[in-house]
N, C-alpha and C. Protein backbone atom coordinates (compact mmCIF):
# COMPACT_ATOMS: atom_id res chain seq x y z
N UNK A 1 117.47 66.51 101.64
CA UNK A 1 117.71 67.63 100.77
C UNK A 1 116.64 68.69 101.01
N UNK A 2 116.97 69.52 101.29
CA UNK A 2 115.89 71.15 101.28
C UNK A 2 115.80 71.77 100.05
N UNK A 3 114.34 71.25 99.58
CA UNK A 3 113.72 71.92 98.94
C UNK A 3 114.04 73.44 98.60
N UNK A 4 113.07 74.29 97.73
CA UNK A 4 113.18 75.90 97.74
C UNK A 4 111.98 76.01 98.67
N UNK A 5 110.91 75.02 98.42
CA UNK A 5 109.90 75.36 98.79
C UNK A 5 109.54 75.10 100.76
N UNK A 6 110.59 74.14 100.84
CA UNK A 6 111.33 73.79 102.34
C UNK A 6 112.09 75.12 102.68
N UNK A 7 113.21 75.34 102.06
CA UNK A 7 113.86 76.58 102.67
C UNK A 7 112.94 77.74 103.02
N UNK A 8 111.98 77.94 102.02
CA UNK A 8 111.30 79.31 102.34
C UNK A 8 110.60 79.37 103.77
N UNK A 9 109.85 78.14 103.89
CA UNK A 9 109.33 77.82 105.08
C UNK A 9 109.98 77.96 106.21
N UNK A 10 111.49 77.39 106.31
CA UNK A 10 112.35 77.62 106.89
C UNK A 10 112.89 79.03 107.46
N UNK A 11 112.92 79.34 106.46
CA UNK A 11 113.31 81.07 106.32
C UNK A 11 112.27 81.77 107.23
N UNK A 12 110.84 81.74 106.54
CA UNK A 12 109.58 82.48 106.90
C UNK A 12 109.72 82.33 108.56
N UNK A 13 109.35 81.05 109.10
CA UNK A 13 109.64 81.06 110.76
C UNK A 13 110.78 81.20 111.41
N UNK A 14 112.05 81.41 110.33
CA UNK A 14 113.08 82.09 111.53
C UNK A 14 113.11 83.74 111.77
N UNK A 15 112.71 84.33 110.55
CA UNK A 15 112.45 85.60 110.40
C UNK A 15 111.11 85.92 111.72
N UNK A 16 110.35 85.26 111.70
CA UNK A 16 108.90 85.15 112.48
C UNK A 16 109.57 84.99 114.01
N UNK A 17 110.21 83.80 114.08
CA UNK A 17 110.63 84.16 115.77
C UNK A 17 111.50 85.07 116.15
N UNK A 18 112.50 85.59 114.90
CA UNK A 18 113.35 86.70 115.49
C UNK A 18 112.85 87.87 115.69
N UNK A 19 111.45 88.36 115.17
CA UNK A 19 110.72 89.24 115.43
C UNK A 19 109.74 89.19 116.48
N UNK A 20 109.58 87.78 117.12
CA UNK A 20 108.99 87.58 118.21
C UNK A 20 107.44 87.68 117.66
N UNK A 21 107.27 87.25 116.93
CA UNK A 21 105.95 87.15 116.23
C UNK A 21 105.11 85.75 116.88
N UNK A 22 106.09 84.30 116.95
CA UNK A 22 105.49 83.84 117.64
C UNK A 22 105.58 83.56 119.07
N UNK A 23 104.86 83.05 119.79
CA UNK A 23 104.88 82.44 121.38
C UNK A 23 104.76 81.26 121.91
N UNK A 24 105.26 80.55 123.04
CA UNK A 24 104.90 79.74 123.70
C UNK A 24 103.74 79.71 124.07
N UNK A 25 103.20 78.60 123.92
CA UNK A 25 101.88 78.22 124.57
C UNK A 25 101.06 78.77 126.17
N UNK A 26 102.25 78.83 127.28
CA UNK A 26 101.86 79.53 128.05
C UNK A 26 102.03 80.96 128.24
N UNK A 27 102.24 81.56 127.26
CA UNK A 27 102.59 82.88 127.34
C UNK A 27 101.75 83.39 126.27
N UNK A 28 101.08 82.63 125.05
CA UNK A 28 100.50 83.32 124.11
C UNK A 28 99.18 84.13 124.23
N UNK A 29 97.89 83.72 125.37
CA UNK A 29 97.37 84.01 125.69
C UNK A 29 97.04 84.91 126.83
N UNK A 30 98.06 85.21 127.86
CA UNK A 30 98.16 85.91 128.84
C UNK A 30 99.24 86.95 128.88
N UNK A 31 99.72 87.46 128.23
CA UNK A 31 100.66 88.68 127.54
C UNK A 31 100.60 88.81 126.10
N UNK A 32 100.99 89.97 126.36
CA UNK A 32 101.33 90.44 124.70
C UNK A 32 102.09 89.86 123.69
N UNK A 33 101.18 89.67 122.50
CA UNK A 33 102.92 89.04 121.96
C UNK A 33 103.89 89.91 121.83
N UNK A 34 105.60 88.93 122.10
CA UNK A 34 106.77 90.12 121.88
C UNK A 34 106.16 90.98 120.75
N UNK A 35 107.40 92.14 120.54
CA UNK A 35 107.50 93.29 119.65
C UNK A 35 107.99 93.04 118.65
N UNK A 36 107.05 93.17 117.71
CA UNK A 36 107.57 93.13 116.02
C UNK A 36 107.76 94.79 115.77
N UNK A 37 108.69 94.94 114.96
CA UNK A 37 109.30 96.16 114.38
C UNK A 37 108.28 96.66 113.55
N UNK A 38 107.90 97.83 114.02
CA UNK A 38 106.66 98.37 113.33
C UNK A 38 105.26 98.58 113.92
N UNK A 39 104.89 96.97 114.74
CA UNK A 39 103.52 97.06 114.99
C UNK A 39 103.79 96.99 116.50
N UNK A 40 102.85 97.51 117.34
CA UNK A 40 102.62 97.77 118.47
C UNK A 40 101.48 97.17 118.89
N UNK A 41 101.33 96.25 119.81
CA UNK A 41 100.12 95.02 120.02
C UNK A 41 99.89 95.29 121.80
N UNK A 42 98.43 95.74 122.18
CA UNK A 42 98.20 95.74 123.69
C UNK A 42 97.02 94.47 123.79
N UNK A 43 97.30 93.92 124.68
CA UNK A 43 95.81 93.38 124.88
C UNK A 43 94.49 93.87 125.99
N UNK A 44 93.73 94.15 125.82
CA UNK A 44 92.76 94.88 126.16
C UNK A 44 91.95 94.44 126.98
N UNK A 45 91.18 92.44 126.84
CA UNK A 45 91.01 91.91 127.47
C UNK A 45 90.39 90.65 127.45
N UNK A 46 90.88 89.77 128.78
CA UNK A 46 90.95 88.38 128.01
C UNK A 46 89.71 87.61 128.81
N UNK A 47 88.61 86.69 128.47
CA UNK A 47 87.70 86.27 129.31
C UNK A 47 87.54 84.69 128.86
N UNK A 48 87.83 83.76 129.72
CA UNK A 48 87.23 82.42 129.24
C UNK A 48 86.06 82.30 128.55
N UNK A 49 85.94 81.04 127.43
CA UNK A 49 84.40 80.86 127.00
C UNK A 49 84.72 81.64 125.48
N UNK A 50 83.78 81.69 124.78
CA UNK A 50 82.25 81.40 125.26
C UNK A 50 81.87 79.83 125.37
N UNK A 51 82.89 78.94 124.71
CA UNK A 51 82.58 77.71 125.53
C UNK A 51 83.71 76.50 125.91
N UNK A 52 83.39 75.74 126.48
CA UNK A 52 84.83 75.40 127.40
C UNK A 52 85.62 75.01 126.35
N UNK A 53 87.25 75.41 126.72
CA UNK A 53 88.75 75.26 125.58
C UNK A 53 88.71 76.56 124.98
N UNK A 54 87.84 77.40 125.20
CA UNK A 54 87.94 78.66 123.91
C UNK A 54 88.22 79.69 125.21
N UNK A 55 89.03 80.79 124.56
CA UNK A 55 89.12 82.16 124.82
C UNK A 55 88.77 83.64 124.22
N UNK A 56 88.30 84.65 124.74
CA UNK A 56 88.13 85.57 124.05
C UNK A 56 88.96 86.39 124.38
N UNK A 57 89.53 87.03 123.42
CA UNK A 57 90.82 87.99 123.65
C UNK A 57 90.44 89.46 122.77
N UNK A 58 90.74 90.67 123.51
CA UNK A 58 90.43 91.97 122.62
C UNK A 58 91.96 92.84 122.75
N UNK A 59 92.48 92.83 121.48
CA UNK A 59 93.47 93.63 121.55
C UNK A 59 93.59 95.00 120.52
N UNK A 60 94.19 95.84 121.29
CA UNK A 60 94.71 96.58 120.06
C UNK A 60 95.71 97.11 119.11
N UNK A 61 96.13 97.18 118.05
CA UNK A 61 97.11 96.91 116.87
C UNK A 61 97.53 97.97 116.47
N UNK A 62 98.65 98.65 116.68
CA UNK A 62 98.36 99.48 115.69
C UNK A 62 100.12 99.14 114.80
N UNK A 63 99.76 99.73 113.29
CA UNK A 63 100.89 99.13 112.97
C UNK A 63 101.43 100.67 112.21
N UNK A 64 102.28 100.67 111.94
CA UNK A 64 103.33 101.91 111.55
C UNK A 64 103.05 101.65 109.94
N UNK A 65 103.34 102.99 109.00
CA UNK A 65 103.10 103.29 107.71
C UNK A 65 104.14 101.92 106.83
N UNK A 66 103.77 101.79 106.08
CA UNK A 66 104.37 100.69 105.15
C UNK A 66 104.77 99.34 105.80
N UNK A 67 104.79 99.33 106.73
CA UNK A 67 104.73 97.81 107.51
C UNK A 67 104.18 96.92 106.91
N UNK A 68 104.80 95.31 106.33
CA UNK A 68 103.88 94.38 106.18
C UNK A 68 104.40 93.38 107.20
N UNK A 69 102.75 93.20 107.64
CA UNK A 69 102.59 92.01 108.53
C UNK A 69 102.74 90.42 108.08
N UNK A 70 103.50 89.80 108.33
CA UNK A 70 103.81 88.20 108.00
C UNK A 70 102.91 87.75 107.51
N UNK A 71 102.61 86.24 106.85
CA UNK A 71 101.17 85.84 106.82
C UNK A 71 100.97 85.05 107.76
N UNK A 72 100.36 84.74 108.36
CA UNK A 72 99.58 84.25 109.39
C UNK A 72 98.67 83.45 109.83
N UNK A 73 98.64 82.61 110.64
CA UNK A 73 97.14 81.90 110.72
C UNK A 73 96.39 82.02 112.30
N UNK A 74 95.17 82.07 113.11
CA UNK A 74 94.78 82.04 114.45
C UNK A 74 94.07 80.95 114.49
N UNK A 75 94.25 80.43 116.03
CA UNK A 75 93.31 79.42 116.19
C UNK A 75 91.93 79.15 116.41
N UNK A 76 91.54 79.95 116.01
CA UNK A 76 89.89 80.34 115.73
C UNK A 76 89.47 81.53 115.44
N UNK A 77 88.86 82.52 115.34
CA UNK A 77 88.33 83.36 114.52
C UNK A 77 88.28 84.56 115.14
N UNK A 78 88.67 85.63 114.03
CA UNK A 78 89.58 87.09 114.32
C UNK A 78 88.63 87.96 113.64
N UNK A 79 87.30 88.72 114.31
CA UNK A 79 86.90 90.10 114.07
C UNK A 79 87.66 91.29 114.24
N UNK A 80 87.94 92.09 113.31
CA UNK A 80 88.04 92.67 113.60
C UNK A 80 87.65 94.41 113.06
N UNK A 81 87.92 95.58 113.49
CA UNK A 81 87.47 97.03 112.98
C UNK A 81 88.89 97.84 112.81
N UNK A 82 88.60 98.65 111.94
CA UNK A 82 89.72 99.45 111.61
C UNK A 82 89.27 100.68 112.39
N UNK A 83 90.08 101.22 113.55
CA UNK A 83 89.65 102.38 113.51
C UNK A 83 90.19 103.75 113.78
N UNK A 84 91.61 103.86 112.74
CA UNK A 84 91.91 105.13 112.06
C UNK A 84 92.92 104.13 111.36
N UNK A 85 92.83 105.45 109.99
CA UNK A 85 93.78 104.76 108.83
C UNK A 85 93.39 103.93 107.89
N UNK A 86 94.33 103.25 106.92
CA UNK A 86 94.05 102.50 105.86
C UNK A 86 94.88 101.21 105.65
N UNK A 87 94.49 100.31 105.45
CA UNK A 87 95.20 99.12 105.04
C UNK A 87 94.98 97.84 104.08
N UNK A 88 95.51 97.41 103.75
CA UNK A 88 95.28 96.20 102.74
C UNK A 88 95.38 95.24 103.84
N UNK A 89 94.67 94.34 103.19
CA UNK A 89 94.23 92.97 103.76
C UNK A 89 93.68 91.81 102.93
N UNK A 90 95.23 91.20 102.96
CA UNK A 90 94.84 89.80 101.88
C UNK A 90 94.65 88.59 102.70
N UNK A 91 93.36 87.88 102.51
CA UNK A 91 92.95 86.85 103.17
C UNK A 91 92.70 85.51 102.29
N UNK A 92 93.35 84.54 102.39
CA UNK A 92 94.03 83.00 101.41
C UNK A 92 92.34 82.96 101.06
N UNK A 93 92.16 82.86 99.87
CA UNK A 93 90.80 82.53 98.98
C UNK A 93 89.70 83.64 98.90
N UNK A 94 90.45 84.78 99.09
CA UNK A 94 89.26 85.98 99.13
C UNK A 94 90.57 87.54 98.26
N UNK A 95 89.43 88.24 97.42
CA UNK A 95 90.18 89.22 97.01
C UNK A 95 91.13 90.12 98.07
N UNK A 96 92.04 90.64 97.61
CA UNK A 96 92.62 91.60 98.95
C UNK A 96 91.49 92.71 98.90
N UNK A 97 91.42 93.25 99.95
CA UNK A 97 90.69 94.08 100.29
C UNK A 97 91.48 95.38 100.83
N UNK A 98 90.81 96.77 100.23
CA UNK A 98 91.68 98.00 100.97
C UNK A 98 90.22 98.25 102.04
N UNK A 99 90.91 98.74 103.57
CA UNK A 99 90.08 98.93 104.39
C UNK A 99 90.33 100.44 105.11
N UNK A 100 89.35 100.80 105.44
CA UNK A 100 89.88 102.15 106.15
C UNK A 100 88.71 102.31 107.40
N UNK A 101 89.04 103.44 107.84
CA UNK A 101 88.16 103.85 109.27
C UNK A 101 86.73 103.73 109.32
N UNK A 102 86.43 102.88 110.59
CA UNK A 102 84.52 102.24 109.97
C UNK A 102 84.62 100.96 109.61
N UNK A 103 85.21 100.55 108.62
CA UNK A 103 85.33 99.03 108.08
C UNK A 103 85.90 97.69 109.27
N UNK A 104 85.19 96.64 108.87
CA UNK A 104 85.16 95.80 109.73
C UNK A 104 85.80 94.16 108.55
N UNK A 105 86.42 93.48 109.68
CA UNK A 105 86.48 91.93 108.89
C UNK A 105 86.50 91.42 109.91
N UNK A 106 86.51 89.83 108.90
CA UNK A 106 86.18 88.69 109.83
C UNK A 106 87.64 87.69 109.05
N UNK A 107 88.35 86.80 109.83
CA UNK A 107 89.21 86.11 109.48
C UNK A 107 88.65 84.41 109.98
N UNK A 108 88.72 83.49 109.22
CA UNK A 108 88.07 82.13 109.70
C UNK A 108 88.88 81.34 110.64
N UNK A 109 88.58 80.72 110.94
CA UNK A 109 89.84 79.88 111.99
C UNK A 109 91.25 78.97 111.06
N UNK A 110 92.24 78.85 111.29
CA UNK A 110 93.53 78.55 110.17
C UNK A 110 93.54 79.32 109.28
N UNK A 111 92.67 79.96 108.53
CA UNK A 111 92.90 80.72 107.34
C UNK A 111 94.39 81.52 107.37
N UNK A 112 95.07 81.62 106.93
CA UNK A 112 96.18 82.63 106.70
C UNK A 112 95.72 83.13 105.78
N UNK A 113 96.43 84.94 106.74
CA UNK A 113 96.29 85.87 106.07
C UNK A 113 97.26 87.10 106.54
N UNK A 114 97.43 88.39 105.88
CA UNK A 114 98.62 88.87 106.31
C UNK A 114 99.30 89.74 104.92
N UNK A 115 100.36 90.24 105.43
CA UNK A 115 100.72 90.64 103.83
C UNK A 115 100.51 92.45 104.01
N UNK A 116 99.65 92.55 104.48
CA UNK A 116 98.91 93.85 104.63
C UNK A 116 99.91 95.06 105.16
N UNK A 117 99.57 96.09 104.71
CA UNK A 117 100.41 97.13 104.95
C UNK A 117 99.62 98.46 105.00
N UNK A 118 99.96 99.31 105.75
CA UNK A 118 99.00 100.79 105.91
C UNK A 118 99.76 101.51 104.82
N UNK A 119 98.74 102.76 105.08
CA UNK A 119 99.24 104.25 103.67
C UNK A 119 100.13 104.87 104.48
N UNK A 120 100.30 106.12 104.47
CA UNK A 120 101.27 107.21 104.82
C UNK A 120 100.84 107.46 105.93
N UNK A 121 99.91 106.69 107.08
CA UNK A 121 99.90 107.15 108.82
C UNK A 121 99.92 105.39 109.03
N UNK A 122 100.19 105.61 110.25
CA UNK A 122 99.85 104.43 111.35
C UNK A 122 98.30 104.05 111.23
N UNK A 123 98.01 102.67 111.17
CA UNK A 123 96.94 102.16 111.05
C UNK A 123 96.74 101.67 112.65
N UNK A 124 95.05 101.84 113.15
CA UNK A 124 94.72 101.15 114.40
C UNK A 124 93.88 100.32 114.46
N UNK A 125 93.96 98.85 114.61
CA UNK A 125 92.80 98.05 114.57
C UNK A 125 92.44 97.61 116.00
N UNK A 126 91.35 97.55 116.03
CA UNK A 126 90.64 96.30 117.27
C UNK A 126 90.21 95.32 116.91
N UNK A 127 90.77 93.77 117.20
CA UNK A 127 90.38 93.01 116.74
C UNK A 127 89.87 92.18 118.39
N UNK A 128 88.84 90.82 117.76
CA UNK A 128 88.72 89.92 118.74
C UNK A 128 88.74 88.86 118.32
N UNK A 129 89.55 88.03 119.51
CA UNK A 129 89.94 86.91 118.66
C UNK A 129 88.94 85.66 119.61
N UNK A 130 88.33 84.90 119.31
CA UNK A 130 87.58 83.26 119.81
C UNK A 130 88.63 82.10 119.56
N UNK A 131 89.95 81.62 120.17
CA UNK A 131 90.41 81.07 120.16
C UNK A 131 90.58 79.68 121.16
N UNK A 132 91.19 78.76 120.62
CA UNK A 132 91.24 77.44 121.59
C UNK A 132 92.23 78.17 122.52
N UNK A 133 91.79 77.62 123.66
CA UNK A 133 92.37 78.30 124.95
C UNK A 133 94.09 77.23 125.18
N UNK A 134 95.21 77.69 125.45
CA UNK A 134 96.45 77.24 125.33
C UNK A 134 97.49 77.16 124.32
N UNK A 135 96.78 77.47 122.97
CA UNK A 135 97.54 77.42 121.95
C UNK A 135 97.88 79.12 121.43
N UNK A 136 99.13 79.35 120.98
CA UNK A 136 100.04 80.34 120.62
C UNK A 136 98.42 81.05 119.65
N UNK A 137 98.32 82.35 119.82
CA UNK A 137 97.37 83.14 119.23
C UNK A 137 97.32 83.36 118.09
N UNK A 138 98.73 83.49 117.62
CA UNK A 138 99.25 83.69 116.17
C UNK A 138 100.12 82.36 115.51
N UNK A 139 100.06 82.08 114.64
CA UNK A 139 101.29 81.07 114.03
C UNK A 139 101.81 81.30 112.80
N UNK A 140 103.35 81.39 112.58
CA UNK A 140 103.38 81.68 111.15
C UNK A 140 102.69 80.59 110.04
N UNK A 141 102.25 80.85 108.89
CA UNK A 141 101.40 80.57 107.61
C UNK A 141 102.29 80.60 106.89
């Protein structure tokens, strides 16, 4: 029997792969993830380390006005800077936060977070991500 609390889950990752939000393992780290409606994702650049199984990845985000981003989790830990625009950013056990140009965060490793949406322009972030090297960058939360 499926739950509500089963279905939603259900729901949440079919919505998530039809937007191409998530990836295969060999593809998550060495391309972009597919195109979600709204946000526009380059990666900038990717370097083994800093110690063996981990990757460092620098991409940039930018996401379109009222867009909310899924919630989310990475496999290790997501700096990142805002730099033009404004956005909310709710992170699981921390107040949401409004961020704008200049402002910086840090996301922990599994934490989901997400939810977030810009004001009346396109928001641009740079983030970097320290992740285990082979596993999908993003996962739905």
């Amino acid at each position: 029997m499926l739950t509500r609390r089963g279905f939603a889950g259900l729901a949440s990752c079919a919505i998530c792969s039809l937007t191409g939000f998530l990836a295969t393992d060999a593809e998550a780290q060495t391309a972009p993830p597919a195109a979600m409606p709204g946000v526009k994702r380059k990666i900038l650049g990717r370097t083994e380390g800093p110690a063996p199984g981990y990757v460092t990845i620098t991409a940039e985000v930018e996401i379109e006005p009222g867009v909310l981003v899924g919630r989310h989790t990475h496999p290790g830990i997501e700096s990142g800077y805002v730099v033009e625009g404004e956005i909310e950013l709710p992170i699981e056990g921390q107040p949401t936060r409004m961020l704008k140009a200049g402002d910086g965060f840090q996301v922990a490793p599994g934490v989901p977070h997400g939810g977030a949406k810009s004001g009346e322009r396109p928001v641009r972030l740079v983030s970097t991500y320290i992740v285990e090297a082979g596993k999908p960058l993003a996962s739905p939360a």
